[in-house]
Protein backbone atom coordinates (compact mmCIF):
# COMPACT_ATOMS: atom_id res chain seq x y z
CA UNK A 1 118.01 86.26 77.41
CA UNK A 2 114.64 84.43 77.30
CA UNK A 3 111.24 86.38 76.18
CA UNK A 4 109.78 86.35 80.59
CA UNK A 5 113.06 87.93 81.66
CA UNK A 6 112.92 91.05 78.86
CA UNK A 7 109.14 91.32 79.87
CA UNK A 8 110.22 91.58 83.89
CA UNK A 9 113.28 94.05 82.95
CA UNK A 10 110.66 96.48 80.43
CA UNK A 11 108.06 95.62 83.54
CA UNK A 12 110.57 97.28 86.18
CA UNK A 13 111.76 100.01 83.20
CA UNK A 14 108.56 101.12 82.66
CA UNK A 15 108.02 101.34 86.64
CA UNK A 16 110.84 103.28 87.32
CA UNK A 17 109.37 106.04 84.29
CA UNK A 18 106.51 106.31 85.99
CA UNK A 19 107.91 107.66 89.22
CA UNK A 20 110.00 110.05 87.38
CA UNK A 21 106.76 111.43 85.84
CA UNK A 22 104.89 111.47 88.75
CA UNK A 23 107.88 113.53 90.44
CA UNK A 24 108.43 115.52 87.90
CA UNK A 25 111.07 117.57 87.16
CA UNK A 26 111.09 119.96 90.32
CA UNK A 27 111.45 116.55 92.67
CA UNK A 28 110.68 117.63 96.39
CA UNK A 29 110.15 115.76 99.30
CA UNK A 30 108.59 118.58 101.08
CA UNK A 31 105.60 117.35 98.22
CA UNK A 32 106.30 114.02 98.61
CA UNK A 33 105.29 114.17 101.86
CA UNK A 34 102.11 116.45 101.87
CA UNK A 35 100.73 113.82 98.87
CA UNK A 36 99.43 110.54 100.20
CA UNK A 37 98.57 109.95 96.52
CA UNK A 38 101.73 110.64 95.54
CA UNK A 39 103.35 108.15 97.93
CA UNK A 40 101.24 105.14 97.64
CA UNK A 41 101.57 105.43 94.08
CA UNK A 42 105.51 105.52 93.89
CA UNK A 43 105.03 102.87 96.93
CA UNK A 44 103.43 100.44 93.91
CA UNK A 45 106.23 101.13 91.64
CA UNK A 46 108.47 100.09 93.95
CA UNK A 47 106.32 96.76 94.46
CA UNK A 48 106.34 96.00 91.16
CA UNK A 49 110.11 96.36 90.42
CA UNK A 50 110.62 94.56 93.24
CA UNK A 51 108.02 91.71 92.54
CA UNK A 52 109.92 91.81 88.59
CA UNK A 53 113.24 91.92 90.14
CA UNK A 54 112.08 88.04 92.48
CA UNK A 55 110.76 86.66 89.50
CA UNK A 56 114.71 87.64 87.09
CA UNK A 57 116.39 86.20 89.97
CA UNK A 58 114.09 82.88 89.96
CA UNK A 59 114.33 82.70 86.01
CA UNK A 60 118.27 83.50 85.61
CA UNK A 61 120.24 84.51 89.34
CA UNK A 62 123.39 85.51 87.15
CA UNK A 63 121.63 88.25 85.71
CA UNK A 64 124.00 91.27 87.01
CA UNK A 65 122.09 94.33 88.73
CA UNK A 66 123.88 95.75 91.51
CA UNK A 67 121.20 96.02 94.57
CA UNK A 68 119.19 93.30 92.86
CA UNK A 69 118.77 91.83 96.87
CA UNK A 70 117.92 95.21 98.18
CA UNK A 71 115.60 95.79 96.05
CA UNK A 72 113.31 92.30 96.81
CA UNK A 73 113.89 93.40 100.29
CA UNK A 74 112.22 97.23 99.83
CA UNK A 75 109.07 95.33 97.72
CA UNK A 76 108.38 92.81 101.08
CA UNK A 77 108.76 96.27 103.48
CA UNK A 78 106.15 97.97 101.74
CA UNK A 79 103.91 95.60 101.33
CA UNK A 80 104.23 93.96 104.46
CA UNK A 81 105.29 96.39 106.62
CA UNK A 82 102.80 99.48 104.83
CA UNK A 83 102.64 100.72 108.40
CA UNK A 84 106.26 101.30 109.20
CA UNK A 85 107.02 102.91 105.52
CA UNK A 86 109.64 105.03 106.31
CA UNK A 87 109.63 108.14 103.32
CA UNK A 88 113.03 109.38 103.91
CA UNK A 89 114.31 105.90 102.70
CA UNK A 90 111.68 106.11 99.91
CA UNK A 91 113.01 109.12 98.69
CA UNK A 92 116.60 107.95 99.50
CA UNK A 93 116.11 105.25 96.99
CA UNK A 94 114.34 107.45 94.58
CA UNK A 95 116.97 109.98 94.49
CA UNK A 96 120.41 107.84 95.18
CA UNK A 97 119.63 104.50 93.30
CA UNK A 98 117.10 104.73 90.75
CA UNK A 99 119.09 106.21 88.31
CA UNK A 100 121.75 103.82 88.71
CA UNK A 101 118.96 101.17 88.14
CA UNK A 102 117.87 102.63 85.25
CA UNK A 103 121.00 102.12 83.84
CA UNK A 104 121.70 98.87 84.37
CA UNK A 105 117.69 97.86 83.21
CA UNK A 106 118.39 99.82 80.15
CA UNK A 107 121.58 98.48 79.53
CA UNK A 108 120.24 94.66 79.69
CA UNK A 109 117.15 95.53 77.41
CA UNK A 110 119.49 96.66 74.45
């Protein structure tokens, strides 16, 4: 795997930290939802892994990550469509498929 690729993957690991941290352990949507902070800044996270994720699939498109489509496709919503962010598919993704992300991102950086 090429130098740009392991920058993109430790790009969209370090991304996917950082909302953990700003969740926190307690994780609550009823919080999620009274911070505007908190939302625009997991919103950015979410632009750059999906940003990192367009740029893998440029580089190398056999590079194996399960919702690597999906995940291009939630970057151009919120940054195209900021105004029809819908937060319960936010925190869907936060809470059903970043861990499995994780995973995989971690598993391709070893």
């Amino acid at each position: 795997m090429d130098n740009e690729i392991k920058k993109y993957l430790f790009d969209i690991q370090e991304s996917i930290d950082s909302i953990q941290k700003y969740l926190g352990d307690q994780r609550d949507f009823k919080v999620y939802l009274a911070s505007k902070m908190l939302r625009r800044a997991v919103e950015r996270e979410f632009e750059i892994i999906g940003e990192a994720m367009s740029r893998i699939e440029k580089l190398d498109p056999t590079i194996e990550i399960s919702a690597k489509r999906q995940i291009i496709s939630m970057r151009n919503r919120v940054i195209h469509s900021y105004d029809k962010i819908d937060n319960e598919i936010v925190w869907g993704t936060i809470v059903r498929h970043l861990p499995t992300l994780k995973i995989e991102i971690d598993k391709l950086l070893k």
